[in-house]
Structure formats: C-alpha cells, structure tokens
Protein backbone atom coordinates (compact mmCIF):
# COMPACT_ATOMS: atom_id res chain seq x y z
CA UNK A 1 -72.81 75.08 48.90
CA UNK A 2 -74.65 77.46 51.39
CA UNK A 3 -71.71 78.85 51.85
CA UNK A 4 -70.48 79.55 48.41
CA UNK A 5 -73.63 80.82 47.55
CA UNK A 6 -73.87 83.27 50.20
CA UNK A 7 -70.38 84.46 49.43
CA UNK A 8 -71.23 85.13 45.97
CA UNK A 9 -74.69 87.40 47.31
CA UNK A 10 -72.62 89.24 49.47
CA UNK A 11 -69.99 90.35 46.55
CA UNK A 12 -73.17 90.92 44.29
CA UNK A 13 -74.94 93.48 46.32
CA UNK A 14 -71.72 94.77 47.94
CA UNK A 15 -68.29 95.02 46.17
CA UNK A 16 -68.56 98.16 45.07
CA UNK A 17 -69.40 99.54 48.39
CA UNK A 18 -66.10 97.75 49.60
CA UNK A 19 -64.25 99.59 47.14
CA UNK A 20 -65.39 103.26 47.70
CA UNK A 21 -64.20 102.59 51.00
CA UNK A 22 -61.02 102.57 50.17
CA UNK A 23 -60.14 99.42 49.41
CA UNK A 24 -58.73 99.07 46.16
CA UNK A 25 -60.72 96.76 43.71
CA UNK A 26 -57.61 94.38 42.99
CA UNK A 27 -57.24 93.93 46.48
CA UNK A 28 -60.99 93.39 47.52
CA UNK A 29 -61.27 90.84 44.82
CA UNK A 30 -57.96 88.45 45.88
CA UNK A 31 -59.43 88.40 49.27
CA UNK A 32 -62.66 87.59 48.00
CA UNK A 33 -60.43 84.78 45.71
CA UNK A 34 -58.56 83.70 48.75
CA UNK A 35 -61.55 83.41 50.67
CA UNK A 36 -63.14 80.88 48.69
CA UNK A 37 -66.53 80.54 50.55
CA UNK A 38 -67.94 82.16 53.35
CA UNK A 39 -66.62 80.48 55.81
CA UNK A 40 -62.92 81.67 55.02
CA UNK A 41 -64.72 85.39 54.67
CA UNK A 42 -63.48 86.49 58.63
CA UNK A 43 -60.19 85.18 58.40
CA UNK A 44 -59.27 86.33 54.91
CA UNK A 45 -60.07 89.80 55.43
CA UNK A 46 -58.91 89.98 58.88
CA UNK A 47 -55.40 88.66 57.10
CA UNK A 48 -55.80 91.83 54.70
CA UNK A 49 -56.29 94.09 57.90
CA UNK A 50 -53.19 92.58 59.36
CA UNK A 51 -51.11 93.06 56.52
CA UNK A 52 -52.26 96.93 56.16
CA UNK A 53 -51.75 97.33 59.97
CA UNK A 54 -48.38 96.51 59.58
CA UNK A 55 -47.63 98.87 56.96
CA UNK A 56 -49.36 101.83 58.65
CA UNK A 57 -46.89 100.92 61.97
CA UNK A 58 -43.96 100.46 59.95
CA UNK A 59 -44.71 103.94 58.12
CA UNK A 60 -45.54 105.91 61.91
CA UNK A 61 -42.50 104.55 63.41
CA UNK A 62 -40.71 106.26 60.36
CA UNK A 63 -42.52 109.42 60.99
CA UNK A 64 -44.69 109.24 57.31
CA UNK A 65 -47.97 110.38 58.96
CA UNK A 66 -49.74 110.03 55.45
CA UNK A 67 -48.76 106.93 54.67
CA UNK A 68 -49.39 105.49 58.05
CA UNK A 69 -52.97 107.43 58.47
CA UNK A 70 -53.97 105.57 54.64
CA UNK A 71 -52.77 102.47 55.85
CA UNK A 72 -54.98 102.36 59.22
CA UNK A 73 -57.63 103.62 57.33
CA UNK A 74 -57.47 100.77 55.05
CA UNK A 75 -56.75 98.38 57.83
CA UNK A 76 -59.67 99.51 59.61
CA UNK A 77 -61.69 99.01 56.40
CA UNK A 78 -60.70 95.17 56.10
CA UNK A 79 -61.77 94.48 59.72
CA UNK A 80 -65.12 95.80 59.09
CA UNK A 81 -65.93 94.12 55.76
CA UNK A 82 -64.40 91.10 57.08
CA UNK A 83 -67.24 90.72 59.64
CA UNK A 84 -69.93 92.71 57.61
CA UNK A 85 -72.90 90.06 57.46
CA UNK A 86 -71.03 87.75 58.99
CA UNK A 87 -74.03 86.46 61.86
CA UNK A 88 -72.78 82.85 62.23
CA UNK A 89 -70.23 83.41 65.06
CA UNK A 90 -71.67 86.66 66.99
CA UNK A 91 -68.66 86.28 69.10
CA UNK A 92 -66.00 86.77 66.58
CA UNK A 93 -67.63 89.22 64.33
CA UNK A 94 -67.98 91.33 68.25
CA UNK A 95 -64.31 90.76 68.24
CA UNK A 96 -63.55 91.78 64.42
CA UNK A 97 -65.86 95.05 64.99
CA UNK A 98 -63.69 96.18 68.36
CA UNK A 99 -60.56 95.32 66.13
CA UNK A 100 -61.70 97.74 63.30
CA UNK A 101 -62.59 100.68 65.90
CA UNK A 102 -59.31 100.47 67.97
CA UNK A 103 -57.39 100.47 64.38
CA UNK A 104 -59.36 103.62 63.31
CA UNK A 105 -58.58 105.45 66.83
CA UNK A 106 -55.01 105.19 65.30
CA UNK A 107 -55.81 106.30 61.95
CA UNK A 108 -57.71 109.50 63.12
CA UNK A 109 -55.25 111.90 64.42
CA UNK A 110 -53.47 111.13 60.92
CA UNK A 111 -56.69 111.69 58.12
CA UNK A 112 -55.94 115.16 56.39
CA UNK A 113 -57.59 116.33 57.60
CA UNK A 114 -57.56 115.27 61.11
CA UNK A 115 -60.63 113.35 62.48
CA UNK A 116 -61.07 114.13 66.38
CA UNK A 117 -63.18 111.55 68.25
CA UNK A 118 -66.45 112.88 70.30
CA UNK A 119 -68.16 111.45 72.84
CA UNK A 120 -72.61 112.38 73.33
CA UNK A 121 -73.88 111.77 76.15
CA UNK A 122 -76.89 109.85 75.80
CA UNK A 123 -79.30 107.71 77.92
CA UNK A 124 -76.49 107.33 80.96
CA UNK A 125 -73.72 106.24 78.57
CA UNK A 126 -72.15 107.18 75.32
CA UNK A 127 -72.84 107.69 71.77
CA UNK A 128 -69.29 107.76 69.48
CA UNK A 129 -68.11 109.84 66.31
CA UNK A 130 -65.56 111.87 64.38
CA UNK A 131 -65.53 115.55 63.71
CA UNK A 132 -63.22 116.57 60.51
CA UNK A 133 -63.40 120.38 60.15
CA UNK A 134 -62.40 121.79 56.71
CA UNK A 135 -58.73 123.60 56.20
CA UNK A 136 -59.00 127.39 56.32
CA UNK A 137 -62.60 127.86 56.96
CA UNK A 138 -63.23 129.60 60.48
CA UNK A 139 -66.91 128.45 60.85
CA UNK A 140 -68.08 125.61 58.88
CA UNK A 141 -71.85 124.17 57.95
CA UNK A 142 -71.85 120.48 58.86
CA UNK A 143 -72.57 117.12 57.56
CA UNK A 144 -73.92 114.74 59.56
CA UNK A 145 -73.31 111.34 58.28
CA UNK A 146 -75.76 108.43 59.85
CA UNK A 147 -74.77 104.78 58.62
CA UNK A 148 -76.92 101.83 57.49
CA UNK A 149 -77.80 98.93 59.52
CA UNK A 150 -74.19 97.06 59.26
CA UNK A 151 -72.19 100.04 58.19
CA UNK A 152 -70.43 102.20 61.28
CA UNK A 153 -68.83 105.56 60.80
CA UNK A 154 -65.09 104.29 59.96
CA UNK A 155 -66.51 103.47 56.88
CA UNK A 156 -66.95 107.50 55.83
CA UNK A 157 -63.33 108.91 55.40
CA UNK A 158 -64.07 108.69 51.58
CA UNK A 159 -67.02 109.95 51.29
CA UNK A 160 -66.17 112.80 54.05
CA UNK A 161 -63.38 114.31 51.41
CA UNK A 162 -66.44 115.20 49.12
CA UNK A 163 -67.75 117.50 51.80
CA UNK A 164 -64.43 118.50 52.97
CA UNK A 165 -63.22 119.55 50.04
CA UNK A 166 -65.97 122.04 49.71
CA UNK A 167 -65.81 123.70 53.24
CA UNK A 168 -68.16 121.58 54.84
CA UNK A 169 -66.84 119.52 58.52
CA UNK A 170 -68.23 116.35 58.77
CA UNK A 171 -69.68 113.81 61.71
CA UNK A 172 -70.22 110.48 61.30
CA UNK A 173 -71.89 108.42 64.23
CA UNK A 174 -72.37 105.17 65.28
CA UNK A 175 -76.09 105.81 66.49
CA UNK A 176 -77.73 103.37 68.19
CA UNK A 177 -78.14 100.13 67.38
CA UNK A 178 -75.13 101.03 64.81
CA UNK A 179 -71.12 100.14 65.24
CA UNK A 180 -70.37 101.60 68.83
CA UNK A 181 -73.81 102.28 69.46
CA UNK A 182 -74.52 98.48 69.69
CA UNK A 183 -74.28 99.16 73.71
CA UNK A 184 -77.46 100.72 73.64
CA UNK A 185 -79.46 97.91 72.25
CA UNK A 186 -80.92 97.14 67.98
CA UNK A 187 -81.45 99.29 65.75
CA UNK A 188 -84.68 102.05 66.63
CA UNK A 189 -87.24 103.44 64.13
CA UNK A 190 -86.40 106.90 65.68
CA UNK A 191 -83.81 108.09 66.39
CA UNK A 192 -84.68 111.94 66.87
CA UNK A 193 -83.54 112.09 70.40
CA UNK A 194 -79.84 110.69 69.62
CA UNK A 195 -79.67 113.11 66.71
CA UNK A 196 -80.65 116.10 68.89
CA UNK A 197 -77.79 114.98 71.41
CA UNK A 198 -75.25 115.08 69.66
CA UNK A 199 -76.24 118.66 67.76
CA UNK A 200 -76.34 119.58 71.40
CA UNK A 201 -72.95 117.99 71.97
CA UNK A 202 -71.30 119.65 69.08
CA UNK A 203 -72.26 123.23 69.77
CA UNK A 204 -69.64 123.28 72.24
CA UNK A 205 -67.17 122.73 69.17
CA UNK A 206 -65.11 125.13 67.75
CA UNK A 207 -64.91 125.85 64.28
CA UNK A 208 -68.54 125.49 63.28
CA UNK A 209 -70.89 127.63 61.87
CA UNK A 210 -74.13 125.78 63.37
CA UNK A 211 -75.41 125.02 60.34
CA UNK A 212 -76.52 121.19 59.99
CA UNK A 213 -77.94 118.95 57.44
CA UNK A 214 -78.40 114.90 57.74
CA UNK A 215 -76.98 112.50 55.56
CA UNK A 216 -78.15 108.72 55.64
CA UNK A 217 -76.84 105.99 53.83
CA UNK A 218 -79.63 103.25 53.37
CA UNK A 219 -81.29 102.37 56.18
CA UNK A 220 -79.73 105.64 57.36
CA UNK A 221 -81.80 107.15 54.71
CA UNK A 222 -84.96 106.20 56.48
CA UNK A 223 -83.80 107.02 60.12
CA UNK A 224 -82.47 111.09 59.03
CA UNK A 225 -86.11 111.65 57.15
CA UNK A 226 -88.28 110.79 60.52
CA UNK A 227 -85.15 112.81 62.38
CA UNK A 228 -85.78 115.51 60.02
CA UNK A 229 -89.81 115.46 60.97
CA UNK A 230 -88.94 116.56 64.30
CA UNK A 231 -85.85 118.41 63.69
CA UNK A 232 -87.52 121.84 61.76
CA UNK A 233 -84.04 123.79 62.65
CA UNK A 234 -81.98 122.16 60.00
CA UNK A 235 -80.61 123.47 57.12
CA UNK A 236 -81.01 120.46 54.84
CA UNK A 237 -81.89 115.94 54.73
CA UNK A 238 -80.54 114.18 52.14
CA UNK A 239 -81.47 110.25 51.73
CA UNK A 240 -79.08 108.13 49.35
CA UNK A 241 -80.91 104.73 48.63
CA UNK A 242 -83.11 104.70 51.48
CA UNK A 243 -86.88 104.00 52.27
CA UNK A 244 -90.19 105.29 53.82
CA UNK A 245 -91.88 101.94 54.92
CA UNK A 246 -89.58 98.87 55.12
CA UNK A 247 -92.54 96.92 56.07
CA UNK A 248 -93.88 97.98 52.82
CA UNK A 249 -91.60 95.28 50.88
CA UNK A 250 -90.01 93.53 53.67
CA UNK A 251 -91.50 90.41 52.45
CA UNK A 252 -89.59 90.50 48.80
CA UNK A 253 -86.53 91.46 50.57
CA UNK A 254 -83.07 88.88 49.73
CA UNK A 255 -82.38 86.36 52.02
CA UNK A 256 -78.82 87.80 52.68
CA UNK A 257 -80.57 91.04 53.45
CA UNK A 258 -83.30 89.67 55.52
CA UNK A 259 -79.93 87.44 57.99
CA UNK A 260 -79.02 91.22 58.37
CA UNK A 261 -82.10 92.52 59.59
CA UNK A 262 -82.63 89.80 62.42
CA UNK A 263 -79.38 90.63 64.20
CA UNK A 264 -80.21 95.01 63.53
CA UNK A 265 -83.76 94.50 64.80
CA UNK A 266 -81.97 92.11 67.27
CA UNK A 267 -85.58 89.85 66.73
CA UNK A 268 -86.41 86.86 64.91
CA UNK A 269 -89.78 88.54 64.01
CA UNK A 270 -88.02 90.88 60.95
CA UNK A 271 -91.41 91.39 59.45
CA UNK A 272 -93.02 92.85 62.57
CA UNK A 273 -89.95 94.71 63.56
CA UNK A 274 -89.80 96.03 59.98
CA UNK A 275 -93.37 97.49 60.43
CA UNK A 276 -91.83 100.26 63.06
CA UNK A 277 -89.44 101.65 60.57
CA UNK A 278 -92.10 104.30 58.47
CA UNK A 279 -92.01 107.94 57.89
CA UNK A 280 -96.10 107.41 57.10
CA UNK A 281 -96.97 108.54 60.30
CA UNK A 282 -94.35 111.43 60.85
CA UNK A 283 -94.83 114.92 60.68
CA UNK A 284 -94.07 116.24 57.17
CA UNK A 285 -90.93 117.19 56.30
CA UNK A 286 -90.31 120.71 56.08
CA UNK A 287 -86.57 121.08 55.52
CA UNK A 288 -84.84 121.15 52.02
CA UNK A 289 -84.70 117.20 50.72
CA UNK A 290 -82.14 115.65 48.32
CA UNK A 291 -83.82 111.57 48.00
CA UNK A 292 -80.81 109.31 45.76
CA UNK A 293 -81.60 106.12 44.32
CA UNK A 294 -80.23 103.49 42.72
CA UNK A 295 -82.37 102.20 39.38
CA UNK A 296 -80.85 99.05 39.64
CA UNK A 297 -80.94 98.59 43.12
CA UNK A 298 -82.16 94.97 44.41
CA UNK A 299 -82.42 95.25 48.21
CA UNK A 300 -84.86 98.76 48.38
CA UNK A 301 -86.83 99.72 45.18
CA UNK A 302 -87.03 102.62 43.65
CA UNK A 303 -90.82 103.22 44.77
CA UNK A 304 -89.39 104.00 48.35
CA UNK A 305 -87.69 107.08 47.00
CA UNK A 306 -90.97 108.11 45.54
CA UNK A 307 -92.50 107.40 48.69
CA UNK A 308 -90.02 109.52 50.80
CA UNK A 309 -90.13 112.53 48.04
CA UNK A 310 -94.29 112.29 48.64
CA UNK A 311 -93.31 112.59 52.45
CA UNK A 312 -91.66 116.40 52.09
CA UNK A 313 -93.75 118.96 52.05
CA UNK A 314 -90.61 122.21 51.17
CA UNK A 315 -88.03 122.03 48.76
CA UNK A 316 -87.97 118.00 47.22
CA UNK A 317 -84.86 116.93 44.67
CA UNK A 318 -85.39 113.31 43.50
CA UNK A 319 -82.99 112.05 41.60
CA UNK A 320 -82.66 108.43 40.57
CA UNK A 321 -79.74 107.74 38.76
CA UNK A 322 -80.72 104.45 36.27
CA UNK A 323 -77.48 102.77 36.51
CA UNK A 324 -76.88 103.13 40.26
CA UNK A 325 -76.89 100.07 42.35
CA UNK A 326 -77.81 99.53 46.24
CA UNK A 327 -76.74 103.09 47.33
CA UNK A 328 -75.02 104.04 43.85
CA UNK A 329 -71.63 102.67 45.13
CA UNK A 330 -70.84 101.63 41.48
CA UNK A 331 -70.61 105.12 40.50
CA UNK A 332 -69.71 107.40 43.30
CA UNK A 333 -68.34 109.61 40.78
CA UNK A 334 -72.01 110.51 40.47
CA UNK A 335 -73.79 110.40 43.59
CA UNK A 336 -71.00 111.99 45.95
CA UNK A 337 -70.38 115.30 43.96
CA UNK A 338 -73.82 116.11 43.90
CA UNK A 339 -74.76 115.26 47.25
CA UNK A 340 -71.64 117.48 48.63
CA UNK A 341 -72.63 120.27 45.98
CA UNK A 342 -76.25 120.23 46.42
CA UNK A 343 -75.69 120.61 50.18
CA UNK A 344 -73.03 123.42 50.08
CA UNK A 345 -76.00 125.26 47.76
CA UNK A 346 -78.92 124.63 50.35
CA UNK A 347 -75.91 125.79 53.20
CA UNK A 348 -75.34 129.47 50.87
CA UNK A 349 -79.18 129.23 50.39
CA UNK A 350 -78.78 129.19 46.85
C-alpha cells in the first residue's frame, strides 16, 4: 500500500514536469500504468529508456541525425525519471543516473542545435555541463540553467529551445550536490563559488557575448538568488518556483518531498539542514529579478516568492501565475516564453 501510495504522490506533484521533458504524455502515463506501484517504477521506465535507445541507434546507424538525437534525448529522459525519488535502492538509482548521462553524451553532438559538453574545474575535480550556442548569432548573452535538488541538466533540452530560439546560448550544470556534481558531496546553501567557476570557465568560449543571467528551477531558484548576492556583474536572476527560507516551512513540507531532501542534504536531520538554505542573511540583490510561482503549488508556497521579491533591492518582476503547479510545468506555454522574453529584454536593456 506504501507503495501504491507513494506512486500516486510522485505522479501528483510531478507528471507534468515528466512531460515538458519531452516525454510525451501517452507515453509517461502507460509506464506509469505498467508500473503499477513503486516498486515496478525503476524497471518500467528503464524499459521505456531501452526501447527509445534502440530507436535512436537504429536511426544513427542509418545516418538520421534528428531522429536519432530525439530519440537519446528521450531515452535519456526515461532513465532519469525512472530513478527520480527513487531512495530505496541507492545503488541502482547510482546506476540508472550514470545510464541517463552516458545516453545524453550520445544525444548531444545531435540536439539542433548542438550541445558541446564542458568541463569547470572546481575544488581539485570537475563540475559538468552543456553549452548550446544559438544559429547565426556571433556573440550571444547566456542562460545559465541551475537544476533542483533531483533534477540534473539532461533534463533542459526543452526548455533550452525557448532561449535558443531567441539568440540566447544556454548552460545547464550539474552543480554540486546535483546529477554529476554528486562527486563533490549534498547539496550546499551556496553555491557562489561553483557559479563563479564556471563563468570563469566559459569565457574561454567562443561565440559569447559575456553577458550572463541565472536561471533556477526550484530549489535552483533559491541557490541562483544567494549566487546573485555575490555575483553584482550579472545581467539578470530569474527564480521559477523557488524559495528564500526552506527552513521557513520545512516542517509542512510532503512526505515524498521531505524522502528527497534527506538524500540532497545527504542528513537525516532535514529540518536542521533546511535551516542553511536562506537568502535572509545575504547581501541584497542588486541585479534585475524575474521570481515565477506556481498558485497551486503544494511543495513551496507562494509566500516564498514574496519573500524572495522582498529580498531584491533593483529591478523586481513577480509574477505568480494562479493556475501554475510546482514550477508551472502544467503550463509551460506560460512560464517559458516569458522567462526567455523577459531575459532577452533585461540582455537589450530594454
């Protein structure tokens, strides 16, 4: 029954976030059907990935470099959902994860357009992301995409065409505590000095204007607002459903969401962990701020927007979108425009 029930939590808050991702709502839900309960979660999606991987090789070895990229892409998607939240075997969801990254190494040099893979060096290893630069624009601002606390960057090919499409590059990273950046330990309540490595990292990159604004999904939202604090040279932050004080409501969060945060804090102790992650005592934020939320959103409220708007001192745009779940997945037709436009306006200072 525990099972079942968390199953049906997971599809509540979620299944529109596995659909922007490019999986196709028919398919997400008949692997959610063939799943049954959680326990048949892993394999069922990991059956999906299979299935996808085949077509994408089947496609390559034919030389149809679209189809094949989608079909990684997709295949990649279906490894990562399929051990998204899943903290019962550590092992196998460690395994599922490296599956889902080697897939996406495949599917990179065939996104259109391409996505190159860049290595930061950071604290004696390696932080991990992809660079997409726009078609036909010699020196382009940039997006830099941070994930939540069980989302990694192959999750952003998506939501990178929004950008894309509109001149901008994009980089998504595994920071740390996130996908790749695992290696380097939980998730941190700042992580300033990653951000500032890689900006180092990419000005060695061609193509790029050195413009840069921060994007954060969720937790991410929290983690590019401190980053922003300390970061006075960028152009623009934008938060989409994240917070200023998880401690704040940490207590009232779900248990499904609260199982998450004890393997991303890497602690037993979530609600003294969760005390670390605040913007109250950063610096303000200066830079140009877009805060997103969800009205209907049942893992951060919406009085964490608030709080993060309170937090900027320049140029604040709140917008909370009533109808919007956990980071407005159900309607991306909403949130994902006017992120990308709102950020190609603060890049032409408009």
């Amino acid at each position: 029954m525990m099972s079942e029930s968390k199953l049906l939590s997971v599809v509540e808050h979620w299944l529109p976030r596995i659909e922007v991702a490019g999986i196709p709502s028919a398919t997400a839900k008949e692997v959610i059907t063939r799943a049954g309960d959680w326990a048949g979660w892993l394999p069922a999606w990991l059956e999906e990935a299979d299935r996808n991987e085949a077509i994408a090789v089947d496609a390559e070895a034919k030389g149809w470099r679209v189809t094949a990229g989608e079909a990684y892409a997709r295949a990649a998607a279906c490894a990562h959902f399929g051990q998204f939240m899943a903290f019962e075997d550590l092992a196998a969801k460690a395994a599922a994860a490296e599956r889902k990254c080697t897939i996406y190494r495949r599917a990179a040099p065939l996104l259109d357009p391409p996505a190159q893979p860049v290595g930061i060096p950071f604290e004696g290893a390696a932080l991990t992301g992809y660079l997409r630069r726009p078609v036909g624009v010699d020196a382009a601002p940039l997006a830099l995409i941070v994930p939540g606390s069980d989302s990694t960057k192959e999750e952003f090919p998506n939501f990178e065409k929004h950008f894309l499409a509109r001149g901008i590059a994009t980089f998504s990273l595994d920071g740390p505590g996130q996908g790749e950046g695992r290696l380097f330990g939980p998730l941190r309540p700042d992580i300033t000095a990653a951000i500032a490595a890689t900006l180092e990292r990419l000005k060695g990159e061609s193509g790029l204007s050195g413009k840069v604004a921060l994007v954060g999904m969720a937790f991410g939202g929290n983690l590019v607002l401190r980053a922003a604090s300390a970061l006075p040279d960028l152009a623009a932050v934008v938060s989409i459903n994240g917070f200023a004080d998880l401690g704040a409501f940490a207590p009232a969060l779900p248990q499904v969401y609260r199982d998450n945060l004890r393997f991303a804090l890497g602690t037993e102790d979530v609600l003294g962990a969760a005390a670390g992650f605040t913007i109250a005592n950063a610096p303000p934020i200066m830079v140009p701020a877009l805060i997103i939320h969800g009205g209907r959103d049942k893992i951060f409220p919406v009085s964490e927007a608030e709080a993060s708007a309170r937090a900027c001192s320049g140029r604040v745009d709140l917008h909370v979108l009533p109808e919007g779940n956990h980071v407005c997945n159900n309607i991306p037709w909403v949130y994902r425009p006017l992120v990308a436009d709102w950020l190609g306006d603060r890049f032409a200072d408009r």
